[in-house]
Protein backbone atom coordinates (compact mmCIF):
# COMPACT_ATOMS: atom_id res chain seq x y z
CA UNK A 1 26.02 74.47 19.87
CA UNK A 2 27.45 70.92 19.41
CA UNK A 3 24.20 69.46 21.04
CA UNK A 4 22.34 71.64 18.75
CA UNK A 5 24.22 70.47 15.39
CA UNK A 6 23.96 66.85 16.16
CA UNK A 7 20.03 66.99 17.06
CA UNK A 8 19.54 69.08 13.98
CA UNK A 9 21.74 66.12 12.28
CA UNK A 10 19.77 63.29 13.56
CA UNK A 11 16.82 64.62 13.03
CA UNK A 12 17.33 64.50 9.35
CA UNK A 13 18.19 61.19 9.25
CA UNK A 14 15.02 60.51 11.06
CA UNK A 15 13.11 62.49 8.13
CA UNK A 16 15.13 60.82 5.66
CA UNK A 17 14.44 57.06 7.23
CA UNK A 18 11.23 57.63 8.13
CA UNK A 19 8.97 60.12 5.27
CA UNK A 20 5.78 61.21 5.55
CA UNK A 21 2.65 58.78 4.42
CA UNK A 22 1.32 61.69 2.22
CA UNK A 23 2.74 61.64 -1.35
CA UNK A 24 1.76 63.94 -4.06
CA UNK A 25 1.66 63.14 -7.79
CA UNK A 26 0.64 65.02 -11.47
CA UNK A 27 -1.62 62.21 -12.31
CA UNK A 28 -3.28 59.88 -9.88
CA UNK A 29 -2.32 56.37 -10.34
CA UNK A 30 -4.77 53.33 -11.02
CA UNK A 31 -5.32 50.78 -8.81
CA UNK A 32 -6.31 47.50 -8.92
CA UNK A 33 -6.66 45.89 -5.44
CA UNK A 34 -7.94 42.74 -6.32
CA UNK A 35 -4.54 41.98 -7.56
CA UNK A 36 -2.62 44.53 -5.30
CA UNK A 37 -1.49 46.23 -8.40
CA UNK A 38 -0.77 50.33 -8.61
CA UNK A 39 0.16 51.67 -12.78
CA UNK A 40 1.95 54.85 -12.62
CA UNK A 41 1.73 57.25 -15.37
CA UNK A 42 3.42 59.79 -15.03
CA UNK A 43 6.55 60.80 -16.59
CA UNK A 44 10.11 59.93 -15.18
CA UNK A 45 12.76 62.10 -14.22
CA UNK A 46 15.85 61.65 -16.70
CA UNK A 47 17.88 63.97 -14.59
CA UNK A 48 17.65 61.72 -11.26
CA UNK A 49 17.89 58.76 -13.29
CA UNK A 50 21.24 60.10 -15.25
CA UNK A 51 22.70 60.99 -11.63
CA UNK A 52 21.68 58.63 -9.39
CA UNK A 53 19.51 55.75 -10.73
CA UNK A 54 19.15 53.29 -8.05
CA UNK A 55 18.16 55.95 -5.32
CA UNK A 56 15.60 57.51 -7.81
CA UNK A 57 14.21 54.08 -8.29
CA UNK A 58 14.05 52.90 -5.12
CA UNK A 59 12.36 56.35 -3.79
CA UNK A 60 9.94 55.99 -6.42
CA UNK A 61 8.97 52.34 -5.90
CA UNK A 62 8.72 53.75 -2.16
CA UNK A 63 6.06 56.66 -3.05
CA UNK A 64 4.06 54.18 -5.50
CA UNK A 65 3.78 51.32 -2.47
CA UNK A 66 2.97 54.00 0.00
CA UNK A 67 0.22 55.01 -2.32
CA UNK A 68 -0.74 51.39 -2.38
CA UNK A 69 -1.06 51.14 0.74
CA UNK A 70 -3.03 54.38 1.77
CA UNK A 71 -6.22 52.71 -0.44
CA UNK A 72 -5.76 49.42 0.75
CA UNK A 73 -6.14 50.75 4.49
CA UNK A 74 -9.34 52.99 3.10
CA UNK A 75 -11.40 49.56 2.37
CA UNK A 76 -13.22 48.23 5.66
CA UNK A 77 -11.19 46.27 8.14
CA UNK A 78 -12.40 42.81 10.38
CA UNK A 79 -9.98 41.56 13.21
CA UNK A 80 -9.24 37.43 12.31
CA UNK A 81 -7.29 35.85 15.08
CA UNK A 82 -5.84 39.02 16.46
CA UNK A 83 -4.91 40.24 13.32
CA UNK A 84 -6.49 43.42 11.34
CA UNK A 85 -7.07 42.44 7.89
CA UNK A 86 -9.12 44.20 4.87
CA UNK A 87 -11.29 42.20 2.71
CA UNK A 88 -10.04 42.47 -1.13
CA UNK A 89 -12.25 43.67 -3.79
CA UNK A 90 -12.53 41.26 -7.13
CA UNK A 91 -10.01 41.61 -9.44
CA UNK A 92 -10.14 43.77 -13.01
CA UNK A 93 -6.76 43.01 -14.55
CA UNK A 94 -5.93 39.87 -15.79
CA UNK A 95 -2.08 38.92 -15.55
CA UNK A 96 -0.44 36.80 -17.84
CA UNK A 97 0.51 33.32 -16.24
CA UNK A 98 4.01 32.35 -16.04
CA UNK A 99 3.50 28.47 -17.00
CA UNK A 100 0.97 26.98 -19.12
CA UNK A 101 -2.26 25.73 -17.24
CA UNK A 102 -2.03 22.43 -16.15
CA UNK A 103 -3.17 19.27 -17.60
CA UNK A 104 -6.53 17.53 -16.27
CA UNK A 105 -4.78 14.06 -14.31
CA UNK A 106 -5.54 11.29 -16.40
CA UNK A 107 -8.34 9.10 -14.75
CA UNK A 108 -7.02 5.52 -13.55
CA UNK A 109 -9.14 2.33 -14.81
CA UNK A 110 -11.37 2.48 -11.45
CA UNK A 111 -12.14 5.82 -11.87
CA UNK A 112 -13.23 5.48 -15.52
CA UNK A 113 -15.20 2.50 -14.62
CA UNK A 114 -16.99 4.63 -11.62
CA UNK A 115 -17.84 7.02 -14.25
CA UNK A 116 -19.49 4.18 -16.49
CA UNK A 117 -21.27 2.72 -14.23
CA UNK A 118 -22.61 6.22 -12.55
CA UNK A 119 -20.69 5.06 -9.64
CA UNK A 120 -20.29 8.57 -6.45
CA UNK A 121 -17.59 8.30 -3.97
CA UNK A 122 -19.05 8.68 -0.62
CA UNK A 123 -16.91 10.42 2.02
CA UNK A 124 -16.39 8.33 5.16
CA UNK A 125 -15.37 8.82 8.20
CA UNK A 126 -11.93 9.06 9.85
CA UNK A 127 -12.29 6.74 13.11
CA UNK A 128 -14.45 3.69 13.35
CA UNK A 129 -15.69 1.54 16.38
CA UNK A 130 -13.57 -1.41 17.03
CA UNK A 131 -15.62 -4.22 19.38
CA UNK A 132 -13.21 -6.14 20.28
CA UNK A 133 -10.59 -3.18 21.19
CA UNK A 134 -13.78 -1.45 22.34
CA UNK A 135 -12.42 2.11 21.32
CA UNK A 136 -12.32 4.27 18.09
CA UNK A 137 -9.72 3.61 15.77
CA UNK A 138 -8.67 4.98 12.60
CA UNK A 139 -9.30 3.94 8.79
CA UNK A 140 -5.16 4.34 7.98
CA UNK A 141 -2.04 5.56 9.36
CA UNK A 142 0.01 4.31 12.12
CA UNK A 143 -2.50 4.35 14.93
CA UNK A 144 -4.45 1.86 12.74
CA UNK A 145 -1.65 -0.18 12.74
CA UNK A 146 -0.63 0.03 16.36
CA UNK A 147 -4.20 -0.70 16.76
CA UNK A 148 -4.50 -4.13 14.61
CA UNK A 149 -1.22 -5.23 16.37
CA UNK A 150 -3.20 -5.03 19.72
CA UNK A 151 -6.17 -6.60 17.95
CA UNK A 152 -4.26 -9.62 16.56
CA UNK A 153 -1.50 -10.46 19.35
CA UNK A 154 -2.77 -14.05 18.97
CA UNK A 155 -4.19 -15.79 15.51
CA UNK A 156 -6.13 -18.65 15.44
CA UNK A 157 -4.93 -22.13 13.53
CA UNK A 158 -7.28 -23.52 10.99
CA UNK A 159 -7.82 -26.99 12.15
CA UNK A 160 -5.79 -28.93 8.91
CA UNK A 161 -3.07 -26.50 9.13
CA UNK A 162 0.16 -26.54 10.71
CA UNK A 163 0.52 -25.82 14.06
CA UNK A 164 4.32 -25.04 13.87
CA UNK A 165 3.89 -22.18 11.04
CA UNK A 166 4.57 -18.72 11.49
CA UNK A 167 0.41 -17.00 11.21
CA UNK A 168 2.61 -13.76 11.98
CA UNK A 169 5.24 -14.06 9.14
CA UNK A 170 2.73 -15.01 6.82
CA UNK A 171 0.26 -12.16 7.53
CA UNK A 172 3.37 -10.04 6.82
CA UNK A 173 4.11 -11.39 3.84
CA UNK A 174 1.26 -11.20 2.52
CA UNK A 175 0.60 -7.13 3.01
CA UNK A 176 3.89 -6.29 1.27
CA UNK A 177 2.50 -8.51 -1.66
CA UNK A 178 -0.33 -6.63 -1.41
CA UNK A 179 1.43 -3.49 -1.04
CA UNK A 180 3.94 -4.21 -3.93
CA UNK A 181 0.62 -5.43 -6.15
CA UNK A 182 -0.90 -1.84 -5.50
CA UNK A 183 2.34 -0.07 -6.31
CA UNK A 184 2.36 -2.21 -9.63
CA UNK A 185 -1.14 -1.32 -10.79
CA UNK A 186 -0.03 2.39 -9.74
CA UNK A 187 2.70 2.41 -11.87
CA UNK A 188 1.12 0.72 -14.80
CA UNK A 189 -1.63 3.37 -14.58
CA UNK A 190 0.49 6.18 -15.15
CA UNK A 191 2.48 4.63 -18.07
CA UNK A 192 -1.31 3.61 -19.57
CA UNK A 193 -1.82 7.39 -19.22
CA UNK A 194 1.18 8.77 -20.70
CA UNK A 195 1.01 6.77 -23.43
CA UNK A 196 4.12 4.63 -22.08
CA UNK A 197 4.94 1.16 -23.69
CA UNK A 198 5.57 -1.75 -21.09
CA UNK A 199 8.63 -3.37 -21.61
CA UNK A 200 7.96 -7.15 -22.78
CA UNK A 201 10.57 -9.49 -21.10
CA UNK A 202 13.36 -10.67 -23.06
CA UNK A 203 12.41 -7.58 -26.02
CA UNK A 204 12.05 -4.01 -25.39
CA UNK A 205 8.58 -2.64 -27.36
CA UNK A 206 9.33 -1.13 -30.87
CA UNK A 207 7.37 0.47 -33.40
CA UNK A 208 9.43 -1.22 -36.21
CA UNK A 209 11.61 -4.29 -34.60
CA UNK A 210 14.70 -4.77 -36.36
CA UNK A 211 16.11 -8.39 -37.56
CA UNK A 212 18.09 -8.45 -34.26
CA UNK A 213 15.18 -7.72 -32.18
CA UNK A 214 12.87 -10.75 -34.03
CA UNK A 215 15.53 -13.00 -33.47
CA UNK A 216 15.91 -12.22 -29.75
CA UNK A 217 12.50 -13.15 -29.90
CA UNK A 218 12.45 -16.29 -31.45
CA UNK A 219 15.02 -17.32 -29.14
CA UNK A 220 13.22 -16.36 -26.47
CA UNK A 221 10.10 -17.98 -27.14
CA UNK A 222 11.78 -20.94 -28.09
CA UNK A 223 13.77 -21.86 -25.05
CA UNK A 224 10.56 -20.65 -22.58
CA UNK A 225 9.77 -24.22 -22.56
CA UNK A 226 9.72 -26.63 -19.69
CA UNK A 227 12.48 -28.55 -21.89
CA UNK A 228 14.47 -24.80 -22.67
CA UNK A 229 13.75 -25.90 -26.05
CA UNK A 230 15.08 -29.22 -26.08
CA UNK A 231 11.94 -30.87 -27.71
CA UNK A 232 10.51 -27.73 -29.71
CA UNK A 233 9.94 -28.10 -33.39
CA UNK A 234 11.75 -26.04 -36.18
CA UNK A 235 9.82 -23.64 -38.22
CA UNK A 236 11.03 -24.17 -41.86
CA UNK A 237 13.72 -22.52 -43.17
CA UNK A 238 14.56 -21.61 -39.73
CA UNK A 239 18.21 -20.68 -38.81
CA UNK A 240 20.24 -22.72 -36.06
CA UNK A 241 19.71 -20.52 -33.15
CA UNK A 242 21.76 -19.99 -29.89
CA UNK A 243 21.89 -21.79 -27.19
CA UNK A 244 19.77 -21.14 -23.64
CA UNK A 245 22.40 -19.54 -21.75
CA UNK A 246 22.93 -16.86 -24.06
CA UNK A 247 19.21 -16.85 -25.62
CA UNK A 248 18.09 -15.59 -21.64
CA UNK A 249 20.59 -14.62 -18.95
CA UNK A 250 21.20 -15.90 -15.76
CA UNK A 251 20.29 -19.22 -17.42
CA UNK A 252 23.20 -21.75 -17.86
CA UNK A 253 23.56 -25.27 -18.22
CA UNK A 254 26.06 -27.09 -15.48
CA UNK A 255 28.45 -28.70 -17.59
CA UNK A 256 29.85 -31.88 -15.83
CA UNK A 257 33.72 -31.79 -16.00
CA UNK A 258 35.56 -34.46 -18.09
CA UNK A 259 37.22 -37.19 -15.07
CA UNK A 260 38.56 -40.55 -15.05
CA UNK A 261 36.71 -43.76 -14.04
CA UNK A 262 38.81 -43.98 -11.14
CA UNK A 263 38.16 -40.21 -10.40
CA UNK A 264 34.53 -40.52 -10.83
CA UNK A 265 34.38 -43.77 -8.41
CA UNK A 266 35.95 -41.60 -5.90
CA UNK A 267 33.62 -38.82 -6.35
CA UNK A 268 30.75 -40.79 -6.43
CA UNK A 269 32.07 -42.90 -3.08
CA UNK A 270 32.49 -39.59 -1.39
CA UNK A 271 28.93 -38.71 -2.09
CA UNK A 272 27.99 -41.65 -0.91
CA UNK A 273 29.72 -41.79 2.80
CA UNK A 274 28.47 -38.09 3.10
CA UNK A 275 25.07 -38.68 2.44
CA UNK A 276 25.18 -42.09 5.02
CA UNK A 277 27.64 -40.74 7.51
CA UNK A 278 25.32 -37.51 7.79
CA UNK A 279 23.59 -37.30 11.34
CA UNK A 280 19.98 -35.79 11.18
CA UNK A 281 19.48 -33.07 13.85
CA UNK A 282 16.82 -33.70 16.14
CA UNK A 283 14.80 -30.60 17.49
CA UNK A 284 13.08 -32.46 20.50
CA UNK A 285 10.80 -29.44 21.37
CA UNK A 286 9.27 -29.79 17.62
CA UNK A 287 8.82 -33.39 18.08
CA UNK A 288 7.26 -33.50 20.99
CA UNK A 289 4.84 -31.06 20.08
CA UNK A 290 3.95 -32.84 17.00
CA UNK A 291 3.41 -35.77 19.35
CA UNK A 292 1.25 -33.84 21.52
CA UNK A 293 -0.59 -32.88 18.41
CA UNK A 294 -1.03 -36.28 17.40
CA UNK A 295 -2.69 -37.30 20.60
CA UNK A 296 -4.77 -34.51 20.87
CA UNK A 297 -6.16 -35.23 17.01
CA UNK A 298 -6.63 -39.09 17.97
CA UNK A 299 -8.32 -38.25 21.27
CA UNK A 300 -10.63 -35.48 19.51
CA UNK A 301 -11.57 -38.63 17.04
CA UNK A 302 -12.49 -41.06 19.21
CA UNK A 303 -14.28 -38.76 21.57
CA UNK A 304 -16.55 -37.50 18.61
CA UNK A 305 -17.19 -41.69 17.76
CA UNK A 306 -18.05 -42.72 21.58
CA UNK A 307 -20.67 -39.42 21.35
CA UNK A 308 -22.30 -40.46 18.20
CA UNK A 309 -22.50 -44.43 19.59
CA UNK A 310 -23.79 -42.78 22.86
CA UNK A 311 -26.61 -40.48 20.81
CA UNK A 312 -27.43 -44.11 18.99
CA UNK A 313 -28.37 -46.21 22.81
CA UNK A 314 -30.67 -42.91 24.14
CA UNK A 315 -32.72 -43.53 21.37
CA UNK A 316 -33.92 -46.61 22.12
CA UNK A 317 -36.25 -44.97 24.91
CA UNK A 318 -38.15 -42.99 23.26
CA UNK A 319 -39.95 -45.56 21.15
CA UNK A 320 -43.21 -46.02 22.37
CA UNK A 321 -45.82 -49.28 22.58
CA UNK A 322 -44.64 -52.74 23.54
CA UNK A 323 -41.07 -53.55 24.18
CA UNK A 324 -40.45 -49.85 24.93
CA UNK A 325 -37.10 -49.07 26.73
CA UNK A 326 -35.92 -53.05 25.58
CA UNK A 327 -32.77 -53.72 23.38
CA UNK A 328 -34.28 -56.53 20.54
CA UNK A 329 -33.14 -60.00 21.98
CA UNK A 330 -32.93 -58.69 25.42
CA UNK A 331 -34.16 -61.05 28.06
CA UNK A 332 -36.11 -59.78 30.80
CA UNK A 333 -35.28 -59.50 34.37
CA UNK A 334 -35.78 -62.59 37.06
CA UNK A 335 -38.46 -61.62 39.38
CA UNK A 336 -39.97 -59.02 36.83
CA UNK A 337 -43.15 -60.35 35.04
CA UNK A 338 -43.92 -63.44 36.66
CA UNK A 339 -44.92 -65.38 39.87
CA UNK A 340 -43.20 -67.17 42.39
CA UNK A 341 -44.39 -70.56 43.33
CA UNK A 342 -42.97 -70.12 46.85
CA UNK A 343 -45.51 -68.73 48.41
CA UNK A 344 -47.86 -68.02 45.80
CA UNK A 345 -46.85 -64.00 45.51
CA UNK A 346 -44.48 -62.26 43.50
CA UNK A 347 -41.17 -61.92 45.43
CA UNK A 348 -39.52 -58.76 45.65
């Protein structure tokens, strides 16, 4: 009887866990499936909410999604990937959003001047054919750059530059100016957009600048000068105005401390054995290159002269008529042109 009791038992946990996919209501709910949404109707049951509300609730969310369910699987199924899906009708009921709709992005000035000028983007493509590497590469990313550093592991000098610079550093330098230049006019954009005033240096913008704020100004302005306002005119009825240091920071005057004659001699002597006592250092590799250099530019020089004088002489035979093949002045040859007496015949 025990064995009995607890099959009885668990199978009425099993009916509890698991109910059956058939559930009966007054009035039929209405479906939208577009949206997966089910309305019920009908009227709730104040007694199984007064005694037990979250069971009741949860029992009848249960029914209503089983419900749900039984249409959905009534529309016609397609396997995608493995998977059994259904393909959902359009949707009837509008629901409310939760945030307002979002703004169109402001255009940028390219894009404004593309629309001007009638001006389509073209899609391009993703890899492109490198000749020299003589693979595809990409447009961007880091394969593009692992690919340009195989392209470039040597750069050619220009022929007036110097030999001794850094072509590497430089190139580096100047992609994070161009990279900082971009991120500049990408920033400036979106304060353009949003209506954002640029901060002037020296004055933040204002719509009405106080007293303060015009005379920061005009001390501003006047100490930009090569001079920091040393030689700038007075405007009349112009106030004495503040010095540099304080007109712009980080800009201070070095004031020279107050010292004795005997003092300054000392100072000045010091200076002086430092600067004559100083040993210059002598990098021997970067000399000798220069050297090297030298040469090699002198040698290129002269080489380029003896081929233009050598271009001049071949010249000379191609003329054609009398005295062809002769330097003017030249005399000609002994035993060329004329008779010997000895003998009577020409000797040759």
């Amino acid at each position: 009887m025990d064995v009995v009791a607890e099959a009885i038992e668990k199978a009425a946990k099993n009916s509890d866990r698991y109910r059956s996919i058939q559930v009966e209501k007054l009035i039929e709910l209405e479906y939208d499936l577009g949206t997966l949404l089910a309305s019920d109707t009908n009227e709730l049951n104040t007694k199984g909410i007064r005694s037990d509300k979250e069971k009741y609730l949860m029992s009848l969310a249960r029914d209503n999604t089983q419900l749900l369910f039984n249409k959905l699987w009534e529309l016609p199924t397609e396997t995608v990937e493995d998977a059994v899906v259904v393909r959902l009708p359009t949707p009837r009921y509008v629901l409310p959003r939760e945030k307002p709709v979002p703004k169109p992005k402001p255009l940028t000035k390219w894009q404004k001047f593309a629309k001007e000028k009638g001006i389509k983007k073209t899609k391009k493509a993703k890899l492109t054919w490198d000749d020299v590497l003589k693979k595809w590469v990409p447009l961007y990313g880091y394969k593009k750059a692992s690919a340009q550093r195989d392209k470039d592991w040597v750069l050619e000098v220009p022929q007036n530059a110097d030999p001794f610079v850094d072509r590497f550093a430089d190139k580096s330098t100047l992609k994070k100016e161009k990279v900082a230049k971009n991120e500049y006019q990408r920033l400036r954009n979106i304060a353009v957009a949003k209506k954002i005033k640029i901060p002037r240096v020296g004055v933040l913008p204002a719509e009405k600048p106080g007293t303060d704020q015009l005379r920061t100004a005009a001390n501003v302005a006047r100490v930009s000068t090569a001079s920091i306002g040393k030689f700038q005119p007075r405007l009349p009825r112009e106030k004495s105005l503040v010095s540099a240091d304080r007109a712009l920071p980080g800009v201070r005057k070095r004031k020279l401390p107050h010292m004795r004659p005997t003092e300054e001699k000392k100072s000045n002597m010091n200076i002086i054995d430092s600067i004559l006592n100083k040993r210059p250092k002598l990098d021997v590799e970067k000399a000798v290159n220069k050297q090297i250099f030298r040469e090699q530019q002198e040698a290129s020089s002269e080489k380029k002269k003896t081929q233009g004088k050598g271009k001049k002489r071949s010249t000379f035979g191609n003329k054609k008529g009398k005295g062809a093949g002769k330097r003017p002045g030249a005399k000609p040859a002994a035993g060329k042109g004329k008779r010997n007496k000895v003998g009577g015949r020409k000797r040759r």
